[in-house]
C-alpha atoms as a PDB file:
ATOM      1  CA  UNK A   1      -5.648  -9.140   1.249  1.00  0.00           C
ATOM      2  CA  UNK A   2      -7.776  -6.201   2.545  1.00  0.00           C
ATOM      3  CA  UNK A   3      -5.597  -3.940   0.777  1.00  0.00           C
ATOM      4  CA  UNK A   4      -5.652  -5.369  -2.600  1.00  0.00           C
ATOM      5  CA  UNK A   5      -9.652  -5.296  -2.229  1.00  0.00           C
ATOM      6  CA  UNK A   6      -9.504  -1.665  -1.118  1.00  0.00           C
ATOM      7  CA  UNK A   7      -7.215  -0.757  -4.116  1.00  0.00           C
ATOM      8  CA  UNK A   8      -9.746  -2.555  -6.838  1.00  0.00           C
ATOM      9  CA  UNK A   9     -12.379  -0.226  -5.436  1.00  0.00           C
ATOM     10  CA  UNK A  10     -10.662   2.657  -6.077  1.00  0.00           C
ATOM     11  CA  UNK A  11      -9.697   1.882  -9.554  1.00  0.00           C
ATOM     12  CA  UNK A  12     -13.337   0.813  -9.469  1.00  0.00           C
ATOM     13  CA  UNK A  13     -13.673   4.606  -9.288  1.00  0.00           C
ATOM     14  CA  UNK A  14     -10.839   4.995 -12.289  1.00  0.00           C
ATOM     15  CA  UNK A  15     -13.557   4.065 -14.620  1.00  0.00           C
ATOM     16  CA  UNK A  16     -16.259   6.949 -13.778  1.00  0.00           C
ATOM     17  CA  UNK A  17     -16.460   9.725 -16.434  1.00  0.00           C
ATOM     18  CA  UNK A  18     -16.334  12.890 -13.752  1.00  0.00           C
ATOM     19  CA  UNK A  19     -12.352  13.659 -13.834  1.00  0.00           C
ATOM     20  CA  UNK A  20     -12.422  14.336 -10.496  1.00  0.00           C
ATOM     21  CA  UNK A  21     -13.496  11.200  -8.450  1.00  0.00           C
ATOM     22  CA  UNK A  22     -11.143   9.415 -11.674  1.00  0.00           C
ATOM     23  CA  UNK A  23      -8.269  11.143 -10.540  1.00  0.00           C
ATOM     24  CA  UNK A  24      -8.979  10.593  -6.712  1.00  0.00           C
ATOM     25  CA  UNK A  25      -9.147   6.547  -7.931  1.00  0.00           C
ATOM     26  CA  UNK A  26      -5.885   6.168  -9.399  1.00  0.00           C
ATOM     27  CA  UNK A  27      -3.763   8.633  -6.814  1.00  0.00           C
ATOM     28  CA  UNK A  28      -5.919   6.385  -4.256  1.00  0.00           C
ATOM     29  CA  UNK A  29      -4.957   2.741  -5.927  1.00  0.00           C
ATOM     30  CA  UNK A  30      -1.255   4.172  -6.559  1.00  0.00           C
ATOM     31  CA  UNK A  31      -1.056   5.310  -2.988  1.00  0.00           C
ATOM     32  CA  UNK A  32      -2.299   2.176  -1.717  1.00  0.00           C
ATOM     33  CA  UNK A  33      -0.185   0.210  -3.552  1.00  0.00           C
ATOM     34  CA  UNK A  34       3.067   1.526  -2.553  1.00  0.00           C
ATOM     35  CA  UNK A  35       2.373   1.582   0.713  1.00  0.00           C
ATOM     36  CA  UNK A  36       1.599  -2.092   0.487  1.00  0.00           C
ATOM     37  CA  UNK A  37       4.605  -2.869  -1.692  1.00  0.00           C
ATOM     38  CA  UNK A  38       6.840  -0.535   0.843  1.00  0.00           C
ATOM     39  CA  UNK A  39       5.440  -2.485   4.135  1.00  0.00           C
ATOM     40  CA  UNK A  40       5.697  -5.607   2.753  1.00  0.00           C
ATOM     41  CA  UNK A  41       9.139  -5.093   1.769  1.00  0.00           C
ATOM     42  CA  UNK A  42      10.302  -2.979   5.385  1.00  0.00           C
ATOM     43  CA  UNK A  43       8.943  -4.806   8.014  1.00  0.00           C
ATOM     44  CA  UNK A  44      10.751  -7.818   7.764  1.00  0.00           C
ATOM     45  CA  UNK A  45      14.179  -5.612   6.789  1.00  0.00           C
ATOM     46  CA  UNK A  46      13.768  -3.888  10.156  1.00  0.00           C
ATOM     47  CA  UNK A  47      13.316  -7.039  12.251  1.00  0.00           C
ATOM     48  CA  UNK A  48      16.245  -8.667   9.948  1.00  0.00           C
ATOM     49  CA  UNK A  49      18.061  -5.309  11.812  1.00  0.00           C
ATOM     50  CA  UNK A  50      16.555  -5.171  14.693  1.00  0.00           C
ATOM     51  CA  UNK A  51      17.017  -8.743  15.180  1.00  0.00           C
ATOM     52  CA  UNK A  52      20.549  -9.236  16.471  1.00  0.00           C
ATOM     53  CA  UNK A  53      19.999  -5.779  18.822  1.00  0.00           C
ATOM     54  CA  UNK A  54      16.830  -7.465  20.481  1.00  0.00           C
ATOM     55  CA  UNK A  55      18.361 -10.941  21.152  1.00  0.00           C
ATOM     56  CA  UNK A  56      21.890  -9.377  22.990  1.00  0.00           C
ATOM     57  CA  UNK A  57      19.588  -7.721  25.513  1.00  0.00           C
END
């Protein structure tokens, strides 16, 4: 949740006029994004590995 906040406030900063600080929006929102996308989607991979490895021991 604190993520997809975070990302709306820097494609917040998508909308200001100075190509700079637009540019550092969207690389910012995109970045944030896949990160979010890749945890979301890795975390419970690696305990679906991890999983059988953990409970042997």
């Amino acid at each position: 949740m604190t993520t997809l906040t975070t990302v709306g406030a820097f494609a917040a900063l998508g909308l200001a006029t100075f190509t700079g600080i637009r540019e550092l929006g969207l690389v910012g929102a995109v970045g944030l994004l896949t990160c979010l996308l890749a945890s979301v989607h890795l975390i419970p991979l690696g305990w679906r590995i991890l999983e059988p490895t953990l409970s042997s021991e």
